[in-house]
C-alpha atoms as a PDB file:
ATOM      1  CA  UNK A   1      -4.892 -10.678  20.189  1.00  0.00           C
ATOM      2  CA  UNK A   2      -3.529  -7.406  22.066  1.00  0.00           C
ATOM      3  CA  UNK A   3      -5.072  -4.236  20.406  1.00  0.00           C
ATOM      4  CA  UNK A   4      -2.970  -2.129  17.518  1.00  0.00           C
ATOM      5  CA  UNK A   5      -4.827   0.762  17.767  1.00  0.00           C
ATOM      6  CA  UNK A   6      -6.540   2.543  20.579  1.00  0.00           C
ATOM      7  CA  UNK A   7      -8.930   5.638  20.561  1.00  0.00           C
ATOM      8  CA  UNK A   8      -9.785   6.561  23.883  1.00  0.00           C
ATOM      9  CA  UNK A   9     -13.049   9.760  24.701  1.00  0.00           C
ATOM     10  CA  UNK A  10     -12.013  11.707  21.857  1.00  0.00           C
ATOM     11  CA  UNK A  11     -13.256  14.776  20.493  1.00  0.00           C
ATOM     12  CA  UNK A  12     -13.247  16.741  17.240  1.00  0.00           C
ATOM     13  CA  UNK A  13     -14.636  19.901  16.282  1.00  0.00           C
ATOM     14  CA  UNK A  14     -13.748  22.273  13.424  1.00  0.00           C
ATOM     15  CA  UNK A  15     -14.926  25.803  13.305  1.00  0.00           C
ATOM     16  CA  UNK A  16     -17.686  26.640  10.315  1.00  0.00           C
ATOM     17  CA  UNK A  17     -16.250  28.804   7.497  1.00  0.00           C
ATOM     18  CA  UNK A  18     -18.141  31.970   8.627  1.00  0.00           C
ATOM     19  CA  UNK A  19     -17.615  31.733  12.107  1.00  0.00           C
ATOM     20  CA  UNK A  20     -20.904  30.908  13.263  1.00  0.00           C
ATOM     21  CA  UNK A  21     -20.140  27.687  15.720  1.00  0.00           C
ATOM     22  CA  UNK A  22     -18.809  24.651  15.430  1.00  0.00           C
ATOM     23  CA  UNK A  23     -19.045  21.615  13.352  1.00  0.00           C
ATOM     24  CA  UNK A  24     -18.842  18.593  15.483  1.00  0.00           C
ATOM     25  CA  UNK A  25     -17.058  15.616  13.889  1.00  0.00           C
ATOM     26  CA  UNK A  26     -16.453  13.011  17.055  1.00  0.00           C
ATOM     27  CA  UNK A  27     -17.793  13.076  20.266  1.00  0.00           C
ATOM     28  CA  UNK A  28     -16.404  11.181  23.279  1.00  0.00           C
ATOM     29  CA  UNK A  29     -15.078   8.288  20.771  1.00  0.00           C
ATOM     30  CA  UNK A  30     -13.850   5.251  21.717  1.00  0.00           C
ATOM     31  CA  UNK A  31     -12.466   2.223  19.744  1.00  0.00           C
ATOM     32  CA  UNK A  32      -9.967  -0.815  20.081  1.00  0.00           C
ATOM     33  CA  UNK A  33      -8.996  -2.816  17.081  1.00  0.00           C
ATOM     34  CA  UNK A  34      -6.939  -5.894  17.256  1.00  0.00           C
ATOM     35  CA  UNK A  35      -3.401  -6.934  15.946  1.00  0.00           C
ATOM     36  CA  UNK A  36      -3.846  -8.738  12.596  1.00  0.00           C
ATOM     37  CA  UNK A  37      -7.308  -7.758  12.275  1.00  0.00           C
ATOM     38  CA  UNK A  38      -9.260  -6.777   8.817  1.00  0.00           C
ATOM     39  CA  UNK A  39     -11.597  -4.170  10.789  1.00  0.00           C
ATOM     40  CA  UNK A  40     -14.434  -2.558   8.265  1.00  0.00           C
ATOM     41  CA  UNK A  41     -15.611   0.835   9.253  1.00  0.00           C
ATOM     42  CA  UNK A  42     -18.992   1.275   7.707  1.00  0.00           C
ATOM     43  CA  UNK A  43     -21.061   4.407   8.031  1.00  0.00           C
ATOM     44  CA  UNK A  44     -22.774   7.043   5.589  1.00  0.00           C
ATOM     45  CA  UNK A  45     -20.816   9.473   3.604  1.00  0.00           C
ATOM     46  CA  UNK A  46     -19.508  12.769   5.604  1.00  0.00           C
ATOM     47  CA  UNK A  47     -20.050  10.947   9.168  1.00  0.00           C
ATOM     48  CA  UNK A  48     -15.762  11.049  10.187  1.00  0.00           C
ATOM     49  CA  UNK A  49     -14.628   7.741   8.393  1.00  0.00           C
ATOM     50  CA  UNK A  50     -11.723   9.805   6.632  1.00  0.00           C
ATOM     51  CA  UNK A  51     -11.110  11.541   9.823  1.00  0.00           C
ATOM     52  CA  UNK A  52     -10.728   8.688  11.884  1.00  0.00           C
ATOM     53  CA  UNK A  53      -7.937   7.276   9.766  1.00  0.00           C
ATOM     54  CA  UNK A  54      -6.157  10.934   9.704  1.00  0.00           C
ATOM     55  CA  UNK A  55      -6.180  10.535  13.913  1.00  0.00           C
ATOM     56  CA  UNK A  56      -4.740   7.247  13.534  1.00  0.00           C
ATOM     57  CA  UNK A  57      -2.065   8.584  11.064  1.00  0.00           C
ATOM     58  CA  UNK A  58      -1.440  11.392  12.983  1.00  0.00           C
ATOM     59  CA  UNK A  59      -2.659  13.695   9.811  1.00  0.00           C
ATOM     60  CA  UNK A  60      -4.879  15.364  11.825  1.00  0.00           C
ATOM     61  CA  UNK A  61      -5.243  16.299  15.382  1.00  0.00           C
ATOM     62  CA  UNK A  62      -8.296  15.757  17.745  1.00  0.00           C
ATOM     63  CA  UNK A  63      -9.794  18.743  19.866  1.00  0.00           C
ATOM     64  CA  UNK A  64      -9.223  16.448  23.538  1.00  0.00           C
ATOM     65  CA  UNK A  65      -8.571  13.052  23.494  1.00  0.00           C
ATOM     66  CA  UNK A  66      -7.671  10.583  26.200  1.00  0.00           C
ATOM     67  CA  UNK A  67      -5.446   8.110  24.034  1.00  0.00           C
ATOM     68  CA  UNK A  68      -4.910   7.599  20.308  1.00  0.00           C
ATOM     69  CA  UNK A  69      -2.716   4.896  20.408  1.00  0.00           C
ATOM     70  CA  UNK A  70      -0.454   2.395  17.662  1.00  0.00           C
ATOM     71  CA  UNK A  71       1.495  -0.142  18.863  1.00  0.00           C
ATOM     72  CA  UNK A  72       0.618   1.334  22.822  1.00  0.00           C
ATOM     73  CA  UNK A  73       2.373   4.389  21.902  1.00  0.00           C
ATOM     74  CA  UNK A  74       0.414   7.813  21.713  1.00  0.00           C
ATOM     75  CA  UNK A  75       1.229   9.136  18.366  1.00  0.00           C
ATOM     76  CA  UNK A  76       0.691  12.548  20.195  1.00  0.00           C
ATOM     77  CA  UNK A  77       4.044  12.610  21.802  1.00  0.00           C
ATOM     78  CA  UNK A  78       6.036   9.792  19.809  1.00  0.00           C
ATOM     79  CA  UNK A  79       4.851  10.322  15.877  1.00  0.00           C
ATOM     80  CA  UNK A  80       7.638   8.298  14.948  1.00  0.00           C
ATOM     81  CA  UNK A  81       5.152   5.107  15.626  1.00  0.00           C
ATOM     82  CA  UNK A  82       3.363   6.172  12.726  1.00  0.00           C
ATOM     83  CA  UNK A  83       6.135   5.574  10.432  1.00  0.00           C
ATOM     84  CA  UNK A  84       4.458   1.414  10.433  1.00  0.00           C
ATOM     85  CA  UNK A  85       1.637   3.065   9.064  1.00  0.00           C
ATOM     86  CA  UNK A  86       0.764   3.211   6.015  1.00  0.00           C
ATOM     87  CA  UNK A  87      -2.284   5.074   4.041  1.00  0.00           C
ATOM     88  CA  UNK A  88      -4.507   4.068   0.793  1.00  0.00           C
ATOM     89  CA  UNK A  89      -6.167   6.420  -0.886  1.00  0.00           C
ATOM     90  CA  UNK A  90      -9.259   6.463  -2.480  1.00  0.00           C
ATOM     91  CA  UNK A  91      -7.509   7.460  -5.593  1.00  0.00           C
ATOM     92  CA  UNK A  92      -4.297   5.977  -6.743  1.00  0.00           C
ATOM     93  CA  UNK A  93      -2.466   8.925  -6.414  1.00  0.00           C
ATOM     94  CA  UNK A  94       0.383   7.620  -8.677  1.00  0.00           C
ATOM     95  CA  UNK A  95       2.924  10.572  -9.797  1.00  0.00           C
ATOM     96  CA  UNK A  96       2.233  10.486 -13.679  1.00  0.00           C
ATOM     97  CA  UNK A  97       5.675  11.066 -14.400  1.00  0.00           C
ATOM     98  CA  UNK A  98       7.011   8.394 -12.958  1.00  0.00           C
ATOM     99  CA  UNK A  99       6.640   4.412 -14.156  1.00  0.00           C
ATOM    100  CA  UNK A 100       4.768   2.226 -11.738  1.00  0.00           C
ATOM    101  CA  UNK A 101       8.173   0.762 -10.318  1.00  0.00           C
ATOM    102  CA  UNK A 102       9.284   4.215  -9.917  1.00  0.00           C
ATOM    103  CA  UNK A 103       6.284   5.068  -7.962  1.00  0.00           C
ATOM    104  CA  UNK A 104       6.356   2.284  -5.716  1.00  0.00           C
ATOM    105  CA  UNK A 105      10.250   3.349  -5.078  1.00  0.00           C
ATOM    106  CA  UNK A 106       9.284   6.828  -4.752  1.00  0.00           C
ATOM    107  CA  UNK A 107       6.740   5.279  -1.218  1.00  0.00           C
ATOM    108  CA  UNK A 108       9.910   3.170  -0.004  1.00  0.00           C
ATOM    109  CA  UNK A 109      11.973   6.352  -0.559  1.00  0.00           C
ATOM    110  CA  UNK A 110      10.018   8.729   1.535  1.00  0.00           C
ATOM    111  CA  UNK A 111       9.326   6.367   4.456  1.00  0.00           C
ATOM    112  CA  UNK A 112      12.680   4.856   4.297  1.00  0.00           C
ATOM    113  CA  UNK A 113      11.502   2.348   7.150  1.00  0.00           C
ATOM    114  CA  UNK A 114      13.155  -0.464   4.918  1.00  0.00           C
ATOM    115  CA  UNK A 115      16.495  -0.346   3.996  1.00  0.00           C
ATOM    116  CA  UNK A 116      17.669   0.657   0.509  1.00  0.00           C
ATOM    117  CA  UNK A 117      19.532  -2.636  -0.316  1.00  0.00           C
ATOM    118  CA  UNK A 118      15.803  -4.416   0.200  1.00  0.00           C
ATOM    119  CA  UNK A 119      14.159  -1.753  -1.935  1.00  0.00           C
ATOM    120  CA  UNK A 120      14.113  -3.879  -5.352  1.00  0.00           C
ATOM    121  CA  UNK A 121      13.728  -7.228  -3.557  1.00  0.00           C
ATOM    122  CA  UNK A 122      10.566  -5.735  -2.126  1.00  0.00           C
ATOM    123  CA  UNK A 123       9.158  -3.819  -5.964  1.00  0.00           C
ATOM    124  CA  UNK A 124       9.777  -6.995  -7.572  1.00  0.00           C
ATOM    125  CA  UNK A 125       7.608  -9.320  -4.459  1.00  0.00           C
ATOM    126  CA  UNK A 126       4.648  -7.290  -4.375  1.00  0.00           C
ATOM    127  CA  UNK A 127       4.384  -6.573  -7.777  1.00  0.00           C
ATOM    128  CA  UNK A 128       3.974 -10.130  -8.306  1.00  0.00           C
ATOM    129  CA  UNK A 129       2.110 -10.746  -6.116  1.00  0.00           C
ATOM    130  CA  UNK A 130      -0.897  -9.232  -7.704  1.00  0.00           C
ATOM    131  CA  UNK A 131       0.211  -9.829 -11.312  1.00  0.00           C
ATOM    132  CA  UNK A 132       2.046  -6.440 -12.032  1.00  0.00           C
ATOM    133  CA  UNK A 133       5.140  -7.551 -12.408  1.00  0.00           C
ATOM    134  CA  UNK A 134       4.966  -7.484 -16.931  1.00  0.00           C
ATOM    135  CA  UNK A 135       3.549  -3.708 -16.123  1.00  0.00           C
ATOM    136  CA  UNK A 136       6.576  -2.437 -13.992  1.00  0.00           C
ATOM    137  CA  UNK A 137       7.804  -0.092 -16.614  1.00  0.00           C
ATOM    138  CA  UNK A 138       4.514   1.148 -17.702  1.00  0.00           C
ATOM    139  CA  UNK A 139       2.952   4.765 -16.704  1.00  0.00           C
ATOM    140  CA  UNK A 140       0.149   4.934 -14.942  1.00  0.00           C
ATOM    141  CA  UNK A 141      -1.809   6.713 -18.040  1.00  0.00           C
ATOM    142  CA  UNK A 142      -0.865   3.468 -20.037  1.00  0.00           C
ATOM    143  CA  UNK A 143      -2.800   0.790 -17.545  1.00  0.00           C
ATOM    144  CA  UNK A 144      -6.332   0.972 -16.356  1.00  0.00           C
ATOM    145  CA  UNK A 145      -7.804   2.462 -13.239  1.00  0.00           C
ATOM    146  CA  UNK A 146      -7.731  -1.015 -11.714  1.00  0.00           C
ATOM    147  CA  UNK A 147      -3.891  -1.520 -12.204  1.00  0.00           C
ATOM    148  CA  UNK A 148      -2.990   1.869 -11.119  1.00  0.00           C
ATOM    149  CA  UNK A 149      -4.931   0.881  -7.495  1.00  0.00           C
ATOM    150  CA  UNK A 150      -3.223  -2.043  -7.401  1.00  0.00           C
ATOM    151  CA  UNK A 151       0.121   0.070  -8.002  1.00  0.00           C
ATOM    152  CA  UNK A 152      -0.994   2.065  -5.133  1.00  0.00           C
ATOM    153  CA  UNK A 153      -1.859  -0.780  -2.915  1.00  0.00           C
ATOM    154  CA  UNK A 154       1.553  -2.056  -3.461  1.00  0.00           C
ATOM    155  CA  UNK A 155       3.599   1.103  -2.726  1.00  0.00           C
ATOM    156  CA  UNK A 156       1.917   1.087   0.852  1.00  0.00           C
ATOM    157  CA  UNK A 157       2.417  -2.482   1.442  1.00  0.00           C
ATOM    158  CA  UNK A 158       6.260  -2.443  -0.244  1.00  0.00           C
ATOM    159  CA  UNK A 159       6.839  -0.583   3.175  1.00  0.00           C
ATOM    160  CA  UNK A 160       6.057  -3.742   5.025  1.00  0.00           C
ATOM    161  CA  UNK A 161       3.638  -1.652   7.524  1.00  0.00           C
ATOM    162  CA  UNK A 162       2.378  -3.083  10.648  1.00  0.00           C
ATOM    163  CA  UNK A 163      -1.097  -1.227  10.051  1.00  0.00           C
ATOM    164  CA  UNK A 164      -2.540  -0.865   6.589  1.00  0.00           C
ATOM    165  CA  UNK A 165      -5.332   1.969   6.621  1.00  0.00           C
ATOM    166  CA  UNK A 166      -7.878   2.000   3.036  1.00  0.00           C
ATOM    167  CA  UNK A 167     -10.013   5.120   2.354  1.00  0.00           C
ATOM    168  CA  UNK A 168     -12.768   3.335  -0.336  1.00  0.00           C
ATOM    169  CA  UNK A 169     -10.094   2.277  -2.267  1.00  0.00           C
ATOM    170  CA  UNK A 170     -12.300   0.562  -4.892  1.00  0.00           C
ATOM    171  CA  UNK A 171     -14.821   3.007  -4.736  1.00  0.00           C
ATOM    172  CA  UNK A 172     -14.345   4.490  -8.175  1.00  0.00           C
ATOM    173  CA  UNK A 173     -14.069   1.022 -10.124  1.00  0.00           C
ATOM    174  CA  UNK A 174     -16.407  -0.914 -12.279  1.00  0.00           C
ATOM    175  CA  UNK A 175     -17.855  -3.560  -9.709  1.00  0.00           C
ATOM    176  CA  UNK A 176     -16.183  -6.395 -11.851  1.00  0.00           C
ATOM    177  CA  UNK A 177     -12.897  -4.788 -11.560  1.00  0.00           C
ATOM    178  CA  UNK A 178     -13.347  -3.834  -7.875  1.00  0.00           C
ATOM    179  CA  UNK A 179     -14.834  -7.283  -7.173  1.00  0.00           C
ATOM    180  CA  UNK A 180     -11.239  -8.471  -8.242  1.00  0.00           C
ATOM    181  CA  UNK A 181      -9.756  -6.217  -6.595  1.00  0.00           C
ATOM    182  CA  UNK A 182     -11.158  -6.981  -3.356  1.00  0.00           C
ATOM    183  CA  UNK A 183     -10.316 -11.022  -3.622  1.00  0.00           C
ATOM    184  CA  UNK A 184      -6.837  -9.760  -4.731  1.00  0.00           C
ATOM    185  CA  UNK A 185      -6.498  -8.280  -1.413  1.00  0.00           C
ATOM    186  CA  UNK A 186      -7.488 -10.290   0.938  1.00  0.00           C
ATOM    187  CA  UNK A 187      -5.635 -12.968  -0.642  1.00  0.00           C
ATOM    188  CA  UNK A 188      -2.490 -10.827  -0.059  1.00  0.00           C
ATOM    189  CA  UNK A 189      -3.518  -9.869   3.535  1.00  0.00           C
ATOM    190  CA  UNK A 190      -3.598 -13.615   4.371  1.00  0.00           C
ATOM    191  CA  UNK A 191      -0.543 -15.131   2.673  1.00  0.00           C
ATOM    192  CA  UNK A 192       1.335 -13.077   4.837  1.00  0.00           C
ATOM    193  CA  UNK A 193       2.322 -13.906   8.718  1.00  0.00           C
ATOM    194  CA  UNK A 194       2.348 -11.640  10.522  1.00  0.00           C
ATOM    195  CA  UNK A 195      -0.693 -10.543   8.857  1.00  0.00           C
ATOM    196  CA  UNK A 196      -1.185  -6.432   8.308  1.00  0.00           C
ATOM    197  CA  UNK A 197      -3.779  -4.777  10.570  1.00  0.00           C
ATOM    198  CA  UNK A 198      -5.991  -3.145   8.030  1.00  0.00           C
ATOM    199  CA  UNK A 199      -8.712  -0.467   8.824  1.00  0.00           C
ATOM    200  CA  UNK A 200     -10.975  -0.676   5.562  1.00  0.00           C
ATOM    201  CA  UNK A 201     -13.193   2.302   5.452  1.00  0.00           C
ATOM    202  CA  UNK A 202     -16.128   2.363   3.003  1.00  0.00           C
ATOM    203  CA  UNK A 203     -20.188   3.206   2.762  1.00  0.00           C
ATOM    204  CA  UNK A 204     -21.018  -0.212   0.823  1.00  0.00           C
ATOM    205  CA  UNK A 205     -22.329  -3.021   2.503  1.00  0.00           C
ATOM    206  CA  UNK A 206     -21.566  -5.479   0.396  1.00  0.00           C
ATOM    207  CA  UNK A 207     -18.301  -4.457   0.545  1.00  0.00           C
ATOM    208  CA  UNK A 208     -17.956  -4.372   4.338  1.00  0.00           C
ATOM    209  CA  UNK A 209     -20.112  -8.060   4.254  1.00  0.00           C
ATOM    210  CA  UNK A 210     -17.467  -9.691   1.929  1.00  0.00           C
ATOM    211  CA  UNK A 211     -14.084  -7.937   3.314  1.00  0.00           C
ATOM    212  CA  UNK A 212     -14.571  -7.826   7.002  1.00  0.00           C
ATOM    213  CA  UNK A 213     -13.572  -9.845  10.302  1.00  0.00           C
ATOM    214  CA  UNK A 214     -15.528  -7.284  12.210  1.00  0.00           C
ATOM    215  CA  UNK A 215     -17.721  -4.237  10.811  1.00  0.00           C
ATOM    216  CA  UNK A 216     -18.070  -0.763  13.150  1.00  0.00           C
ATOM    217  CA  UNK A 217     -21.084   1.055  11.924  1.00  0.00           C
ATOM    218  CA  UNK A 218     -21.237   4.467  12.379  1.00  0.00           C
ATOM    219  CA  UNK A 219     -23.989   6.723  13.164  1.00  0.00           C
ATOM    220  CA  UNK A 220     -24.301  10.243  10.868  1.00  0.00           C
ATOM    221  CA  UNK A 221     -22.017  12.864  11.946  1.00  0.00           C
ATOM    222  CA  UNK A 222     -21.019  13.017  14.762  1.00  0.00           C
ATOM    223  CA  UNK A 223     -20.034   9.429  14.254  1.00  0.00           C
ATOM    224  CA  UNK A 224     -21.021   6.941  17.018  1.00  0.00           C
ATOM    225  CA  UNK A 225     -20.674   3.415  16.890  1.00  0.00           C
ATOM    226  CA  UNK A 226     -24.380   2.253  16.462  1.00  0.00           C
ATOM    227  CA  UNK A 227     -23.627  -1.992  16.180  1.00  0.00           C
ATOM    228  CA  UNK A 228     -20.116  -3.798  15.988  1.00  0.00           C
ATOM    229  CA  UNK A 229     -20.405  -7.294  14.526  1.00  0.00           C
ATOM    230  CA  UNK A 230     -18.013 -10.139  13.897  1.00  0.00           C
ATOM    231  CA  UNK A 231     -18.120 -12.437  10.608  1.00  0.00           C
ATOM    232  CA  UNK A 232     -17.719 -15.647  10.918  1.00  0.00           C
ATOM    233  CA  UNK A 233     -17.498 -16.371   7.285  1.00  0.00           C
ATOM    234  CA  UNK A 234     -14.192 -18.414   6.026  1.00  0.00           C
ATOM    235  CA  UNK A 235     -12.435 -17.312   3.363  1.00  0.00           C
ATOM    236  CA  UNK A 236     -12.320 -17.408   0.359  1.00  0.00           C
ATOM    237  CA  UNK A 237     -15.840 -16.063   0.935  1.00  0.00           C
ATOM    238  CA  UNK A 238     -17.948 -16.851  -2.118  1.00  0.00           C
ATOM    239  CA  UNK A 239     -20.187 -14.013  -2.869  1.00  0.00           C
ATOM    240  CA  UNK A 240     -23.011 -15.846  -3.821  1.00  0.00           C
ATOM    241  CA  UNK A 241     -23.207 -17.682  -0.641  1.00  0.00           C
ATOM    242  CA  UNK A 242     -26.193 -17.663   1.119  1.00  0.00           C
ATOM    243  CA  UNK A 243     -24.827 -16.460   4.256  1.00  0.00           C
ATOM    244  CA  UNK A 244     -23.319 -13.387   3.092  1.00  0.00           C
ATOM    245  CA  UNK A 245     -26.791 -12.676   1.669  1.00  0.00           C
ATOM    246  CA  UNK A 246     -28.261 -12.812   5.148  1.00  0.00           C
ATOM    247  CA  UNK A 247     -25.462 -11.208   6.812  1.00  0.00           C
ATOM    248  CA  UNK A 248     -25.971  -8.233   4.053  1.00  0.00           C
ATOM    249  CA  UNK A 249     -29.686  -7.845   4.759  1.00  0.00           C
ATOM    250  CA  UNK A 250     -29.345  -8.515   7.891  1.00  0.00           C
ATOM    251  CA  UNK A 251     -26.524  -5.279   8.582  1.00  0.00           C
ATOM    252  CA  UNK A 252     -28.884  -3.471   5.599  1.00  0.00           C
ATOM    253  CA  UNK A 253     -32.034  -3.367   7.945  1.00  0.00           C
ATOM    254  CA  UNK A 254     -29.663  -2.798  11.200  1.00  0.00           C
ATOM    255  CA  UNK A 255     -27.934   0.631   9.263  1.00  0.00           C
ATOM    256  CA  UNK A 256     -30.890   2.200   7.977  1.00  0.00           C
ATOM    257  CA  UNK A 257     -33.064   2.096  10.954  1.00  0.00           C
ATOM    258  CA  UNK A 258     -30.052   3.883  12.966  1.00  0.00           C
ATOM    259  CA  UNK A 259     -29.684   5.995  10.009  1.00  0.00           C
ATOM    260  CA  UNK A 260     -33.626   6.865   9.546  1.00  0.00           C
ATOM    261  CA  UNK A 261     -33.353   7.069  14.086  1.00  0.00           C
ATOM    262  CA  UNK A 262     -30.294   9.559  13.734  1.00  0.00           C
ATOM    263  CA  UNK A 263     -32.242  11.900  11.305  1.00  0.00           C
ATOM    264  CA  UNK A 264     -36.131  11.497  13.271  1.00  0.00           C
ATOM    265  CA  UNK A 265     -34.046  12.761  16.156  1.00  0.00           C
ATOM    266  CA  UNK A 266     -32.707  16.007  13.915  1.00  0.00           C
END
C-alpha cells in the first residue's frame, strides 16, 4: 500500500513561558504510514503524541519541516486535504445541548464534505452500526460515558474520512467498557472497504498490543521512534491469547529499557 501520511525531518519547538529557551517537542522526525492502515503510536505521556496528530491535522504548525503530507499533498500549502481528516478526542466533546443525532449532524454540518441530502442516510448507518440507533434522541447527560464516545466516534466517521486520527479515546473508561469499545471499533474499521487509515495514539500497551497492525514507540520528549513493530495477530484478536501475552511483554521490556536509557542519559 502507497503511504497516507508523510512526515518528513521535522522540527518543533515552543518557547518556555518565562522566556528562558526553548522546549523541544520533535527533532528531525520522520514517519510514513500506509493507506488503510490501523497505525498505534505508543509512547509515555507528554513525549508529542497529541502533537503529532495536530501536524497531521494541520492544527498546529511545525518550526521546519521537509514534508507533512495526506494524500501526497502538503497540508502546508493545500489545507483543503485535511478536510478527509477527521479527529477523536480523548473526551467526547458532545455539545450538551444538543441530542446525540443532533451532534453527529452538527460534525457533518461543519465539514460539509458530504452532501446534505446524504446527511440522515449517514446518522442513521453509523449509529447502527454500534448499537446507538434506540439512543438517537437522547442527550449526552442521559447515556453513559461509553455511549457518548461512541457518539463521538460516529460524528467523525459520519464524515466518511479517508484518515481517522484517535487521541486515547478510551482512556477515561472503565476497562470493561473500553474493552468493548475497542472490539466495537475495529469491527467497524474492517467492515468497511476502503478501510479508514486510523492513527491510534495512546500510553497503554495492552491497548496498542490488541488494536494495532503496526505500533511506533516513542522515546520521552523529544519523541523519537525507539522500535516499530508489525502484528501479525488476526482478528478478532482474543485477548486472552497467548500470543498477545508475549507480544505485550515482549513490547513491555522493549519500552521501559528505552524509557529507563532516555532518562540515564538526562
Amino acid at each position: 500500500m502507497p503511504s497516507e501520511i508523510v512526515l518528513r525531518d521535522v522540527y518543533l519547538s515552543y518557547a518556555t513561558p518565562h522566556g528562558e529557551g526553548m522546549l523541544q517537542i520533535l527533532d528531525d522526525f520522520s514517519i510514513d504510514i500506509e493507506r488503510e492502515s490501523f497505525t498505534v503510536l505508543l509512547g509515555p505521556s507528554g513525549c508529542g503524541k497529541s502533537t503529532l496528530l495536530n501536524l497531521i491535522n494541520g492544527l498546529a504548525s511545525p518550526t521546519q519541516a521537509d514534508a507533512i503530507e495526506v494524500f501526497g499533498r502538503d497540508i502546508r500549502r493545500e489545507p483543503d486535504a485535511t478536510r478527509q481528516v477527521a479527529y477523536v478526542f480523548q473526551n467526547a466533546r458532545l455539545l450538551p445541548w444538543k441530542t446525540i443525532r443532533e451532534n453527529i449532524v452538527f460534525g457533518l454540518k461543519g465539514l460539509r464534505v458530504q452532501p446534505e441530502e446524504r446527511w440522515a442516510e449517514l446518522v442513521e448507518k453509523y449509529l447502527a452500526l454500534v448499537g446507538l440507533e434506540d439512543f438517537a434522541d437522547y442527550y449526552p447527560h442521559q447515556v453513559s460515558g461509553g455511549m457518548q464516545q461512541r457518539a463521538s466516534i460516529v460524528r467523525a466517521w459520519a464524515n466518511e474520512p479517508r484518515i481517522l486520527l484517535m487521541d486515547e479515546p478510551f482512556s477515561h473508561l472503565d476497562e470493561i467498557t473500553a474493552g468493548r469499545m475497542r472490539a466495537e471499533l475495529i469491527d467497524l474499521w474492517r467492515r468497511e472497504s476502503p478501510r479508514r487509515t486510523i492513527v491510534f495514539v495512546t500510553h497503554d500497551i495492552g491497548e496498542a498490543v490488541e488494536l494495532g497492525q503496526r505500533i511506533v514507540m516513542l522515546s520521552p520528549r523529544p519523541a523519537r521512534i525507539f522500535h516499530d513493530q508489525t502484528i501479525e495477530v488476526e482478528w478478532p484478536r482474543d485477548v486472552t491469547d497467548e500470543r498477545l501475552f508475549k507480544l505485550e511483554r515482549d513490547t513491555r521490556r522493549i519500552f521501559f529499557e528505552n524509557v529507563r536509557a532516555h532518562s540515564a542519559d538526562q
